[in-house]
Every structure is written in C-alpha cells, then in structure tokens.
Protein backbone atom coordinates (compact mmCIF):
# COMPACT_ATOMS: atom_id res chain seq x y z
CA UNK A 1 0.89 -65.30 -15.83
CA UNK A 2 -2.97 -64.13 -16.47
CA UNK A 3 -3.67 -60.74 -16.96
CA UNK A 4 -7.25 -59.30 -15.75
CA UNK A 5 -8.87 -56.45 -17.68
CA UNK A 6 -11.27 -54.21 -15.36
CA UNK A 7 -13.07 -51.94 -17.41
CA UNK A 8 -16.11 -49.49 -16.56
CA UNK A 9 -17.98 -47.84 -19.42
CA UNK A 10 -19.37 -44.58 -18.22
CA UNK A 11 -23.77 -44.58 -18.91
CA UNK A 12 -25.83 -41.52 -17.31
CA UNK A 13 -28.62 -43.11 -18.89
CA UNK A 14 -28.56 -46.53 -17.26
CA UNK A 15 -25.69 -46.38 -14.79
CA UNK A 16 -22.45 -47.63 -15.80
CA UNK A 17 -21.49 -51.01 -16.49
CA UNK A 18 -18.00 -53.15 -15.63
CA UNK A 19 -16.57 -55.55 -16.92
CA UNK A 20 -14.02 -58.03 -16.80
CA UNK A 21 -12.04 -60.70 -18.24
CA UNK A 22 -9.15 -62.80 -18.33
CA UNK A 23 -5.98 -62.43 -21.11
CA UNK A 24 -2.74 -64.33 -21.62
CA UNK A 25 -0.61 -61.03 -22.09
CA UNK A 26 -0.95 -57.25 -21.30
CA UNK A 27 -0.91 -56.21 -25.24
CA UNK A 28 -3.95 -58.28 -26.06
CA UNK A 29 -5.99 -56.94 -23.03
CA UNK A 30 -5.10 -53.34 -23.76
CA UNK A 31 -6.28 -54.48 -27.47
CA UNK A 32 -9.77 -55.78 -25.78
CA UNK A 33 -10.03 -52.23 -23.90
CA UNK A 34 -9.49 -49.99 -26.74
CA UNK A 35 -11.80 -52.31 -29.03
CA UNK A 36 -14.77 -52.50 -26.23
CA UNK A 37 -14.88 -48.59 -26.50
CA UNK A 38 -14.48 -47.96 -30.12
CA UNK A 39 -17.75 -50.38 -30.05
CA UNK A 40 -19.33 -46.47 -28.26
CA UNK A 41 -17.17 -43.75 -29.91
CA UNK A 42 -14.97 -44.75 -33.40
CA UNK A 43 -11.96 -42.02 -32.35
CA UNK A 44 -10.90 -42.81 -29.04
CA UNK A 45 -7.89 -41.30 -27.13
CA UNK A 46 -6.44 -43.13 -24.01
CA UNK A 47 -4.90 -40.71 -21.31
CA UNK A 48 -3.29 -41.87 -18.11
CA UNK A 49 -5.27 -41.37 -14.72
CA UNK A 50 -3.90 -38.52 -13.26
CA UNK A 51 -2.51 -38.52 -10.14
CA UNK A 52 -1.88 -42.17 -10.50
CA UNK A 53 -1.22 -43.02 -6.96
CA UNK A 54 0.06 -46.79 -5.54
CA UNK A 55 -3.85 -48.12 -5.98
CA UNK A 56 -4.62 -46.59 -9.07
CA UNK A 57 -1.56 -47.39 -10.85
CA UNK A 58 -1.90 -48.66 -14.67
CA UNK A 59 -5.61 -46.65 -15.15
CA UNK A 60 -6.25 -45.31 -17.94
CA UNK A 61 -9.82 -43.17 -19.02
CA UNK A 62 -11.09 -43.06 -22.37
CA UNK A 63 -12.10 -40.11 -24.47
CA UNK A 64 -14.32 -40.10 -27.15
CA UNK A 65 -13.83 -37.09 -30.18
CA UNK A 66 -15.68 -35.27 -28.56
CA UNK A 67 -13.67 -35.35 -25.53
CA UNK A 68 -16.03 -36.64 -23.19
CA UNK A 69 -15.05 -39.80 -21.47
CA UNK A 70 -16.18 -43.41 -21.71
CA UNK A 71 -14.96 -44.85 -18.67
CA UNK A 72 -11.45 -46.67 -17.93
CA UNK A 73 -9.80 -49.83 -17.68
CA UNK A 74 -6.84 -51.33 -16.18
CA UNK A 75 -4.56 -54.21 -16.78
CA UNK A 76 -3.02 -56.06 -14.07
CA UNK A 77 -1.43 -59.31 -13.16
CA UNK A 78 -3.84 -61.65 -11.89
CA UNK A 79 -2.51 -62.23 -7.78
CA UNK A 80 -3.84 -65.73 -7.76
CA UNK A 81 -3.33 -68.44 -10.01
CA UNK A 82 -5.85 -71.13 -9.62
CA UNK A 83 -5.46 -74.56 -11.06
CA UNK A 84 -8.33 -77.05 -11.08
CA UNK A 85 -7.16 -80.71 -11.10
C-alpha cells in the first residue's frame, strides 16, 4: 500500500506552498515531513491538529522554536492503486 504525504508550508511573504508525494510506508513519510521543515526552522515540534475531526484525522502542524507554525502535513493511505501495464 502507498502512502501520500500532503504537506503545506505556511509563507506570508509569498503565499504558502503544498506539496506532495508518494512513500512506501507511513514512518518514512513522517521522516520526509519533519525533514522538509527542519529545511525552515532547525527545532521543530509536531503537535496534533486539535479537534481532529473524521476529515482532519492524522494532521499534524509544525512549530518552529519560536513557536510559530510552519504549516502541516498528513499521511494517509493512498485510496487508489493504479497500475500501468
């Protein structure tokens, strides 16, 4: 089973930016998260979404040290598997 990241980072400056990407396990795209925003803030703490409701399930924002935050990410089963061939 694939596992999609869908992360935001959080820019007032020049609006925010998502992205996304494809991972054979959950552990290696929470890995890809936490890397992609230590690449804005070195100390980063990952909090739950709170409430987290039936369609936000699994979110989770980052905080910089400061405690602002950087934006958030999820990782969830991909629903379709496609095949080419």
């Amino acid at each position: 089973m694939k596992i999609i990241l869908i992360l935001v980072l959080f820019n007032m400056q020049s609006g925010s930016e998502v992205i996304t990407a494809e991972f054979d396990d959950v552990e290696a795209c929470e890995l890809a998260a936490l890397r992609t925003f230590q690449g804005v803030s070195a100390e980063v703490e990952m909090r739950p979404l709170e409430p987290a409701g039936a369609t936000i399930a699994g979110t989770v924002i980052a905080h910089g040290n400061d405690g602002a935050k950087l934006g958030m990410y999820s990782c969830n089963p991909a629903r379709s598997d496609r095949r080419e061939g």
